[in-house]
N, C-alpha and C. Protein backbone atom coordinates (compact mmCIF):
# COMPACT_ATOMS: atom_id res chain seq x y z
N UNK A 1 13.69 97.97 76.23
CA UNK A 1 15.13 97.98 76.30
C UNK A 1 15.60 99.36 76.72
N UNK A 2 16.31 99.30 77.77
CA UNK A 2 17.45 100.60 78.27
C UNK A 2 18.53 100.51 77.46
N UNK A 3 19.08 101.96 77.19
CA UNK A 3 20.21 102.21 76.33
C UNK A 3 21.31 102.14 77.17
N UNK A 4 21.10 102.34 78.55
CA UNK A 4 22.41 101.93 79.78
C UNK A 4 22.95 100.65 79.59
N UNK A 5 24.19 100.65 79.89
CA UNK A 5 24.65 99.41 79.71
C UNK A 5 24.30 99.24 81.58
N UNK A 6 23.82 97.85 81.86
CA UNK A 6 23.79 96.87 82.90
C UNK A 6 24.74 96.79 83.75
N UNK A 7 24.83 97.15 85.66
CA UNK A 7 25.79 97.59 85.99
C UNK A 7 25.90 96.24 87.15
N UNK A 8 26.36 95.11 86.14
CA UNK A 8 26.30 94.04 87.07
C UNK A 8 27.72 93.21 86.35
N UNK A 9 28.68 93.79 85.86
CA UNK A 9 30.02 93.43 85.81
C UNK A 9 30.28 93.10 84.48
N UNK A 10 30.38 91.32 85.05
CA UNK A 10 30.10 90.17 83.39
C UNK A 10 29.10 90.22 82.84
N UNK A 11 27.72 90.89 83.29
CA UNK A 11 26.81 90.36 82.53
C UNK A 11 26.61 91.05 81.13
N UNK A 12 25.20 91.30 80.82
CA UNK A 12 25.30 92.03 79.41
C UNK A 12 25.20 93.41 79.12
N UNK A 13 25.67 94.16 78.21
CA UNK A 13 25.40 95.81 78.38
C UNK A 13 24.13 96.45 77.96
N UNK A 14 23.44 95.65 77.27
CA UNK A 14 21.86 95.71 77.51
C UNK A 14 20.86 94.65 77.90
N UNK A 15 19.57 94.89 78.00
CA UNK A 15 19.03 93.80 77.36
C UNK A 15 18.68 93.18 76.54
N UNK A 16 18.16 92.09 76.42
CA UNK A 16 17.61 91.47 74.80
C UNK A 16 16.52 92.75 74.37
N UNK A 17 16.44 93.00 73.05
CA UNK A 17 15.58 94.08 72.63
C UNK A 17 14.23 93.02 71.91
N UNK A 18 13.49 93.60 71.72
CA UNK A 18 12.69 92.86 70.97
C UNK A 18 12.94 93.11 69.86
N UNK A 19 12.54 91.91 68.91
CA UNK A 19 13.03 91.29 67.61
C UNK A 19 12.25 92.56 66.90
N UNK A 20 12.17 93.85 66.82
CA UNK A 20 11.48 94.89 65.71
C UNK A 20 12.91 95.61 65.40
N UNK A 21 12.31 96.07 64.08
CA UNK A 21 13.12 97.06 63.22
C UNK A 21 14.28 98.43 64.42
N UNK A 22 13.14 99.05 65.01
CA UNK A 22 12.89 100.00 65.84
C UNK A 22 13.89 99.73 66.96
N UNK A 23 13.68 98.57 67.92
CA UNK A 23 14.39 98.32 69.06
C UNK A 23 15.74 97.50 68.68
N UNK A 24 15.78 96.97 67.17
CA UNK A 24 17.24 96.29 66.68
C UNK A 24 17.81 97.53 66.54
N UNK A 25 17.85 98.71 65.98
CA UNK A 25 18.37 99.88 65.82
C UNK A 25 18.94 100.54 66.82
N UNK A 26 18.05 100.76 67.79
CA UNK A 26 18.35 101.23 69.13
C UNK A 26 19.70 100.20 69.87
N UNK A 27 19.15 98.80 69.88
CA UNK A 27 20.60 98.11 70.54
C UNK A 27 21.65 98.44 69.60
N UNK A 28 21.36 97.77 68.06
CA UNK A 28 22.90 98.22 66.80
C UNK A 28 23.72 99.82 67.53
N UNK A 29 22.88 101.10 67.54
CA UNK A 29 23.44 102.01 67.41
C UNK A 29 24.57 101.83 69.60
N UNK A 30 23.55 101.32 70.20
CA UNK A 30 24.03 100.99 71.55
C UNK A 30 25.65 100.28 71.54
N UNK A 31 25.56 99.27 71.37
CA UNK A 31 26.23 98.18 71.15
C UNK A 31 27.66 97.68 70.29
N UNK A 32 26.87 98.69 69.31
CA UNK A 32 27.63 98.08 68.21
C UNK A 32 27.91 99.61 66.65
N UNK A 33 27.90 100.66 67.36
CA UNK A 33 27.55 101.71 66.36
C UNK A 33 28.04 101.81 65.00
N UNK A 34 29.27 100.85 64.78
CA UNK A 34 29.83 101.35 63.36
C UNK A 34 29.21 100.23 62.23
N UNK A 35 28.18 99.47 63.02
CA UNK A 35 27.61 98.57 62.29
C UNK A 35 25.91 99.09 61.95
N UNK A 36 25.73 100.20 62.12
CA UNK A 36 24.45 100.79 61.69
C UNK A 36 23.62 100.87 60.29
N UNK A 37 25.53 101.27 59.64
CA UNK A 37 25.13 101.50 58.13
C UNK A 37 24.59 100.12 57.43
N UNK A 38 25.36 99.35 58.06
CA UNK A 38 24.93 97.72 57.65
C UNK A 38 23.97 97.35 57.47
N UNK A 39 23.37 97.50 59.09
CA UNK A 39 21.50 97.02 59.68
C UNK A 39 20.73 97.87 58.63
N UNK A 40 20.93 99.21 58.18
CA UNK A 40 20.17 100.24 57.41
C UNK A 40 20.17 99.70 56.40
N UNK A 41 21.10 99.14 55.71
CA UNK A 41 21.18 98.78 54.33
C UNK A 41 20.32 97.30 54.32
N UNK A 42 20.70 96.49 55.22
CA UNK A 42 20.07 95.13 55.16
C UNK A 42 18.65 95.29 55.12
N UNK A 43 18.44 96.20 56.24
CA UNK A 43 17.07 96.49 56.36
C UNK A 43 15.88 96.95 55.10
N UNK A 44 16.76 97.70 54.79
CA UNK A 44 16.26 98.31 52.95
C UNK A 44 16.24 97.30 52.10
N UNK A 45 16.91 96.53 51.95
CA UNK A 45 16.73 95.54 50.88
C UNK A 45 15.44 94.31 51.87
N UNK A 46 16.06 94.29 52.41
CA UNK A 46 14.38 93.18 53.40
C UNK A 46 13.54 93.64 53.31
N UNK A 47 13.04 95.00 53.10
CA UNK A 47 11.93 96.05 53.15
C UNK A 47 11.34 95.50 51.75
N UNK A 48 12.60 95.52 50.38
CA UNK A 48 12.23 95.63 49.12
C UNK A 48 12.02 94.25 48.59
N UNK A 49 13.03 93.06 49.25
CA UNK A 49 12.29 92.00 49.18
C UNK A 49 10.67 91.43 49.47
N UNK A 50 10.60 91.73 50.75
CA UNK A 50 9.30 91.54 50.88
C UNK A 50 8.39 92.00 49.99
N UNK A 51 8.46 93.24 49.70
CA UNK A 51 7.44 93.74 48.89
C UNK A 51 7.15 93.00 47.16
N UNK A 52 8.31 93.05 47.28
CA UNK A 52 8.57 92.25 45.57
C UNK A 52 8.43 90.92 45.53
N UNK A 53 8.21 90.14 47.43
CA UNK A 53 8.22 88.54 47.56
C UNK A 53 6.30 88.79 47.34
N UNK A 54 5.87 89.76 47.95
CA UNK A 54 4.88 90.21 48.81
C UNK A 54 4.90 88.90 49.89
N UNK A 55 5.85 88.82 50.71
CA UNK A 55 6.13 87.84 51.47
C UNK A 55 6.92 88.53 52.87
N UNK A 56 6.56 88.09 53.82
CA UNK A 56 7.03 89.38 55.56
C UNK A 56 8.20 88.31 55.55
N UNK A 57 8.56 86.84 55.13
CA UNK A 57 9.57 86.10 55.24
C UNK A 57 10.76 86.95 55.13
N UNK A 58 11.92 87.39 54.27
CA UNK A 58 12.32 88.47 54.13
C UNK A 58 12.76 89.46 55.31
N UNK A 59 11.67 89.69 55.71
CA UNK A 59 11.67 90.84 56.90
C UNK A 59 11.69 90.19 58.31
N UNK A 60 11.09 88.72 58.29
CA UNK A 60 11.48 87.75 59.44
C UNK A 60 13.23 87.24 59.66
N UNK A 61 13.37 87.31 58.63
CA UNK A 61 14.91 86.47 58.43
C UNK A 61 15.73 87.84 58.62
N UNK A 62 15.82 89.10 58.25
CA UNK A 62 16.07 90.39 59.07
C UNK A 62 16.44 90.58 60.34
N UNK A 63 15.01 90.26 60.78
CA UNK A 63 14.63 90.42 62.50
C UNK A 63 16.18 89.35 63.28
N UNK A 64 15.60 88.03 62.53
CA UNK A 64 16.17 87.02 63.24
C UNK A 64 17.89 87.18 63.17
N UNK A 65 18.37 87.93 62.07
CA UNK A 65 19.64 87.73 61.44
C UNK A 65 19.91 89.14 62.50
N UNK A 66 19.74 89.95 62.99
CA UNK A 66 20.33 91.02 63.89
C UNK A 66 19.86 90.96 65.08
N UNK A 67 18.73 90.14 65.25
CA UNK A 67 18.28 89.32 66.92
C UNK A 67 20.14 88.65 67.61
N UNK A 68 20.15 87.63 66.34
CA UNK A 68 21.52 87.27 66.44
C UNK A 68 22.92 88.02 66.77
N UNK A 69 22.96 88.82 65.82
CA UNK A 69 24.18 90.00 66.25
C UNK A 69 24.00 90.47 67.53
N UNK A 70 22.87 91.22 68.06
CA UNK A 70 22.40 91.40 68.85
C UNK A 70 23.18 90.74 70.15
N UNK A 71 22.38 89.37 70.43
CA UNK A 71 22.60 88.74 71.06
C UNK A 71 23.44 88.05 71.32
N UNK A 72 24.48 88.55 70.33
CA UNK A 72 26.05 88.21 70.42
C UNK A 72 26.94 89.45 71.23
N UNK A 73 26.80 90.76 70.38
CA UNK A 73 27.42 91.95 70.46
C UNK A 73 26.88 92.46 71.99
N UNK A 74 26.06 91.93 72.89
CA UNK A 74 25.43 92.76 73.70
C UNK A 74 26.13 91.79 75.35
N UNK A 75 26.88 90.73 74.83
CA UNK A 75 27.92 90.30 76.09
C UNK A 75 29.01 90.42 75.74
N UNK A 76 30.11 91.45 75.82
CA UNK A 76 31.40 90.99 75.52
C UNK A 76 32.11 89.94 75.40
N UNK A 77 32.15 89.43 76.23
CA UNK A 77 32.97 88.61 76.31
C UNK A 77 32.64 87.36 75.31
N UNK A 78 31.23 87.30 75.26
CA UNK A 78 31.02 86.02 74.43
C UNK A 78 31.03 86.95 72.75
N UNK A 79 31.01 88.06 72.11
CA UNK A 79 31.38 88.85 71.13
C UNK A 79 32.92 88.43 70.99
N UNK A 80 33.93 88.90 71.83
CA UNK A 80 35.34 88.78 71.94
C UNK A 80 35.42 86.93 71.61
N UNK A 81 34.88 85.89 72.57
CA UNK A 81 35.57 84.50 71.89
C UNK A 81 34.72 84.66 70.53
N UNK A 82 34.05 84.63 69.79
CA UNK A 82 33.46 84.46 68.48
C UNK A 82 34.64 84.75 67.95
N UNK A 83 34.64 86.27 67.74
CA UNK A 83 35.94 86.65 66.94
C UNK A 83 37.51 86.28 66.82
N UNK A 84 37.70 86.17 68.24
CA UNK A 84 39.05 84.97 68.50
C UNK A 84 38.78 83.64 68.01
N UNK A 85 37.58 82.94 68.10
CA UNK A 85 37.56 81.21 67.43
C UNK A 85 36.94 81.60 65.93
N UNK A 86 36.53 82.47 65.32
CA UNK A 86 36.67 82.63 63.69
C UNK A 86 37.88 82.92 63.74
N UNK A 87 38.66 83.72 64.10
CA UNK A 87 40.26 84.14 63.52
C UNK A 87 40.93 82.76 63.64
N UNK A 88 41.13 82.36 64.02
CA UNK A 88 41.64 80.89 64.61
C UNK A 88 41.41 80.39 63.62
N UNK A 89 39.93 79.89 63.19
CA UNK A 89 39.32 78.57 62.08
C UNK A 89 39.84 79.33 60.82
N UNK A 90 40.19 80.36 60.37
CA UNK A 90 40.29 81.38 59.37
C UNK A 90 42.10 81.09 59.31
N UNK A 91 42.52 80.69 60.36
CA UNK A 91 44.17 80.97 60.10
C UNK A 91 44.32 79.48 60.27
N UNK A 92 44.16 78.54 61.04
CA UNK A 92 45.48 77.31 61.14
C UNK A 92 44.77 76.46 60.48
N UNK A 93 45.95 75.64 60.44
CA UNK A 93 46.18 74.31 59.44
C UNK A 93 45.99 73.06 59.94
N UNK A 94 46.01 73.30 61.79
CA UNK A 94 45.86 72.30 62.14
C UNK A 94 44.26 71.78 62.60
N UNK A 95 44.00 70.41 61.65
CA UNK A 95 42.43 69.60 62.02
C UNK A 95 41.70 69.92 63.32
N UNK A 96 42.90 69.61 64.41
CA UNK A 96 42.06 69.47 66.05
C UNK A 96 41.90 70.76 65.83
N UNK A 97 42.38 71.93 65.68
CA UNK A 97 42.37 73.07 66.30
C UNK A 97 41.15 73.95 65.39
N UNK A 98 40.87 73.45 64.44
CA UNK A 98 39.66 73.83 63.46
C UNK A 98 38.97 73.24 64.13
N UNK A 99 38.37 72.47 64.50
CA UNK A 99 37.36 71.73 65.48
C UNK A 99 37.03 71.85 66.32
N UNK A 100 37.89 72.28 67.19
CA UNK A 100 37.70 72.57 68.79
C UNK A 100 37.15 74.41 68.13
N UNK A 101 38.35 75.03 66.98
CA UNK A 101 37.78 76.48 67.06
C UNK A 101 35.94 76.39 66.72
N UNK A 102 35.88 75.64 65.76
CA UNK A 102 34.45 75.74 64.85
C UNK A 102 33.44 75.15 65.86
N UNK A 103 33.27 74.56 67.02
CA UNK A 103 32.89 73.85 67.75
C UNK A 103 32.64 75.21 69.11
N UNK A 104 33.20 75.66 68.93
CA UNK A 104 33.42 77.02 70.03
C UNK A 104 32.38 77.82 69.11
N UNK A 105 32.74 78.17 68.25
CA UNK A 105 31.95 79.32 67.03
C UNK A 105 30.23 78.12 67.41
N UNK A 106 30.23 77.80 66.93
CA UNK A 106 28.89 76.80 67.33
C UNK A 106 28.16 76.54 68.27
N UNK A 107 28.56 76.83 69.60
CA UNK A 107 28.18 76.41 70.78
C UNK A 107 27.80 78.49 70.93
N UNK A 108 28.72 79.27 70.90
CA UNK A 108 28.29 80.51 70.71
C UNK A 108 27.35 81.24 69.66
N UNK A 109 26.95 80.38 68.94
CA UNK A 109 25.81 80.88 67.70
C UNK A 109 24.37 80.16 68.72
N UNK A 110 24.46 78.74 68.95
CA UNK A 110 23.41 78.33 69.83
C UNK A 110 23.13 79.00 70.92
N UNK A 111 24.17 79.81 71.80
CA UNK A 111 23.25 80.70 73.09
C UNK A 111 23.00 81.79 72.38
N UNK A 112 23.34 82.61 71.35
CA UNK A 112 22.48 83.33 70.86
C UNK A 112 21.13 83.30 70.14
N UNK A 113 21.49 82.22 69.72
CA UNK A 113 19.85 81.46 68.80
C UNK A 113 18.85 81.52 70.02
N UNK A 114 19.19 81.04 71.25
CA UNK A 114 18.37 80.68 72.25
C UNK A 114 18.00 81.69 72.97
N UNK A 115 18.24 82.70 73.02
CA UNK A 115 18.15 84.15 73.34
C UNK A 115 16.84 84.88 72.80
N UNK A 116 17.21 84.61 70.98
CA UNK A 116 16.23 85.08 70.23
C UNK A 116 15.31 84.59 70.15
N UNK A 117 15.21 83.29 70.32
CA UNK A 117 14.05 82.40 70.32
C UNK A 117 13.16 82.63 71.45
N UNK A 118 13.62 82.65 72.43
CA UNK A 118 12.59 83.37 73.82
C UNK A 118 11.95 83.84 73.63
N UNK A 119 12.32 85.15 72.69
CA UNK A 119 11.69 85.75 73.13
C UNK A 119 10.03 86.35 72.63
C-alpha cells in the first residue's frame, strides 16, 4: 500500500491494504487520522483477548472489523452515502424511507465485505 492518495478522480485514495495490524494503521492514520486512537485501543484489547482466549479469533475479527472501515473510509464518496443513509435511518419516522435508507447502509457494508474478502 502507497500512502498517496490515487490520482484517478472518483476512484479510491488508497489501496486496499492488507488485512495486518501494521498496514491497517498505515491506511487508519492515511485515510482516516482522528480515528487512530480507536484502531490503537481496539487493537490492545484484541491483543489481550486473544491471549486470555489463547485464541488469534479475537485478532481475526480486528483485522476484519478495520479491513471494513478501511474499505469504506478509503472511497469517499461511498464513506459520505454511509453516513448520509445512517443519519437518515437514525432520524425519520417514515417506514419507506428507513428501508430504502437501511437497504443503502447494506448494499454499502456488502462492497466493503467484498473488498476484504479478496483479499
Amino acid at each position: 500500500m502507497t500512502s498517496q492518495p490515487l490520482a484517478n478522480g472518483g476512484g479510491p485514495l488508497i489501496p486496499m491494504p492488507a488485512l495486518d495490524a501494521e498496514s491497517l494503521r498505515a491506511a487508519v492514520e492515511t485515510i482516516a487520522p482522528t480515528r487512530r486512537p480507536e484502531f490503537d485501543r481496539h487493537m490492545a484489547r484484541a491483543m489481550h483477548q486473544a491471549r486470555d482466549q489463547q485464541s488469534l479469533d479475537p485478532l481475526r475479527l480486528f483485522s476484519l472489523h478495520w479491513g471494513m472501515i478501511v474499505a469504506i473510509e478509503r472511497w469517499p464518496d461511498r464513506a459520505s452515502r454511509l453516513r448520509e443513509h445512517e443519519l437518515i435511518a437514525s432520524e425519520t419516522a417514515d417506514d419507506d424511507e428507513m428501508r430504502a435508507a437501511l437497504a443503502e447502509i447494506h448494499r454499502i457494508l456488502d462492497a466493503a465485505e467484498a473488498e476484504v474478502r479478496a483479499l
